[in-house]
Protein backbone atom coordinates (compact mmCIF):
# COMPACT_ATOMS: atom_id res chain seq x y z
CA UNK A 1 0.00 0.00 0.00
CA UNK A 2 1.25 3.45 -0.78
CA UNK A 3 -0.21 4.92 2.32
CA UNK A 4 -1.77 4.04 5.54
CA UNK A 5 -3.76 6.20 7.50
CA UNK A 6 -5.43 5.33 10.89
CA UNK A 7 -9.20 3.62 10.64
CA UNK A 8 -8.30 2.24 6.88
CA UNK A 9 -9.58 -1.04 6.10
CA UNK A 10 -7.01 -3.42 5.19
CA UNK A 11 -6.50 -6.67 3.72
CA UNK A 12 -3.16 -8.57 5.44
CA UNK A 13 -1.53 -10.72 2.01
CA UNK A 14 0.88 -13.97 2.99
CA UNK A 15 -1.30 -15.84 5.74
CA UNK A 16 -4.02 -17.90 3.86
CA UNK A 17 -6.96 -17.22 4.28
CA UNK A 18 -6.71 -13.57 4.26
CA UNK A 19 -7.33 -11.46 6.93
CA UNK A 20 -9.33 -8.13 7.30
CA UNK A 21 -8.25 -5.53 9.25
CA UNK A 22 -8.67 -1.87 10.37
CA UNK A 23 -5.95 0.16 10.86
CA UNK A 24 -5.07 1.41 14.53
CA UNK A 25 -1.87 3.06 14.57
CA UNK A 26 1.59 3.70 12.37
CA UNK A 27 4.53 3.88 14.21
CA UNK A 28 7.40 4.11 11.80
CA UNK A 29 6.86 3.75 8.12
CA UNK A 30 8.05 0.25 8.72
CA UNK A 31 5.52 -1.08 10.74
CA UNK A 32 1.76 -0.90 11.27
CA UNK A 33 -0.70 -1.77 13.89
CA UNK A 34 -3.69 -3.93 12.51
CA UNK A 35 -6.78 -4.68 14.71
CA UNK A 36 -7.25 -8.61 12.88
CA UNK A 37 -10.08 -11.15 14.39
CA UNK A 38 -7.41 -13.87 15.12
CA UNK A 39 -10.04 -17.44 14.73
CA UNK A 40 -8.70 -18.92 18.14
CA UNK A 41 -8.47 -15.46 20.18
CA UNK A 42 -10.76 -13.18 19.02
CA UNK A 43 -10.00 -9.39 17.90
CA UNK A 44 -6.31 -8.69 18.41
CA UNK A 45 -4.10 -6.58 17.27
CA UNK A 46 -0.56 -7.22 15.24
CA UNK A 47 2.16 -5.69 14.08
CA UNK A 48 2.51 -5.79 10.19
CA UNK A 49 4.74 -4.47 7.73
CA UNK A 50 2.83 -1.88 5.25
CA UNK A 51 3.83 -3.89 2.08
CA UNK A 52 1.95 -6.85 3.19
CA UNK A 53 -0.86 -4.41 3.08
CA UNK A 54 -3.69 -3.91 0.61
CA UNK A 55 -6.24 -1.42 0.55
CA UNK A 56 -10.26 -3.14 0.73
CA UNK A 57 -13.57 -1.30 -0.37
CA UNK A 58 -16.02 -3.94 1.60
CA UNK A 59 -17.07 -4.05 4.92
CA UNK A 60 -16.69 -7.92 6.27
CA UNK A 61 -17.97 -9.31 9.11
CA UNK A 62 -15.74 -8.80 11.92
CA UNK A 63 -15.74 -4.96 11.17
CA UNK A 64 -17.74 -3.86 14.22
CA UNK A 65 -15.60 -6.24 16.43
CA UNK A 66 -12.74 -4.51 15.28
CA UNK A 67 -14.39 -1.10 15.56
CA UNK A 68 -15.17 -2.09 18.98
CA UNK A 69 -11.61 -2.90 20.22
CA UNK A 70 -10.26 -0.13 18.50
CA UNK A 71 -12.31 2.11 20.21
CA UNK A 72 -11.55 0.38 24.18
CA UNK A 73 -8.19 0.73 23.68
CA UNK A 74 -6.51 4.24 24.98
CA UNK A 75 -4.48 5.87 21.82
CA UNK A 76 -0.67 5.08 21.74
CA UNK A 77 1.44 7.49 23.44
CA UNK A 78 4.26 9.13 21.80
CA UNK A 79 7.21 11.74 22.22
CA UNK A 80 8.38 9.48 25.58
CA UNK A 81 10.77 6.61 25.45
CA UNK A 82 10.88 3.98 27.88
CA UNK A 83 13.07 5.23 31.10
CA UNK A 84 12.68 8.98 30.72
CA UNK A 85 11.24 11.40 32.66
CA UNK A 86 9.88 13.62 29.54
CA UNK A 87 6.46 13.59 30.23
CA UNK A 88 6.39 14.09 33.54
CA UNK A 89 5.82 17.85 34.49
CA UNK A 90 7.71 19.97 37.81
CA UNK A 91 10.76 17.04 38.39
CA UNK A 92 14.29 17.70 37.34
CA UNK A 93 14.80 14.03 36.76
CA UNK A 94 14.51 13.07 40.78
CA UNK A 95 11.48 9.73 40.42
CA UNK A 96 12.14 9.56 44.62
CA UNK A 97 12.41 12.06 47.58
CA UNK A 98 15.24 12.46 50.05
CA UNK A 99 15.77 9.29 52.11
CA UNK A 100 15.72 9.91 55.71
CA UNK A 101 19.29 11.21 57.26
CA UNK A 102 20.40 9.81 60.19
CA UNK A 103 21.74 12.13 62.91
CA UNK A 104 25.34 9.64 63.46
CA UNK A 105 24.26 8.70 66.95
């Protein structure tokens, strides 16, 4: 596919049968998150890479399933990487306060 965009419907080529899918997030142009009704699971989502993507017209029949989870699950978070303090507001890097001192009895 030339270009994903978040809520697409999607067709994922290389698994047989096919699966249909709905877009749920992109977060590098080499991977996409695909909400995919897995037939022992249930809705799900994977991680797919956009060429294995094609663009569908048709509704199917696990659409509102995937519509569902899509819309229970909280929208990824970005700008912070795992370990930093960046989104947290009013600390200069400090997660803990001052452990007590003792007096040197």
């Amino acid at each position: 596919m030339e270009s994903v965009d978040i809520g697409d419907l999607v067709s994922i080529g290389g698994v047989v049968p096919a699966l249909d899918g709905l877009v749920f997030d992109t977060p590098s142009r080499s991977k996409v998150v695909v909400a995919v009704v897995d037939p022992a699971r249930g809705p799900v989502f994977r991680t797919i890479h956009p060429e294995k993507l094609t663009a569908r017209e048709k509704e199917g029949p696990h659409d509102a399933a995937l519509r569902s989870l899509v819309r229970r699950t909280p929208a990824p978070s970005r700008g912070a990487t795992r370990g930093s303090s960046a989104g947290r507001k009013g600390s200069a890097g400090f997660s803990r306060g001052a452990a007590h001192r003792p007096t040197g009895k």
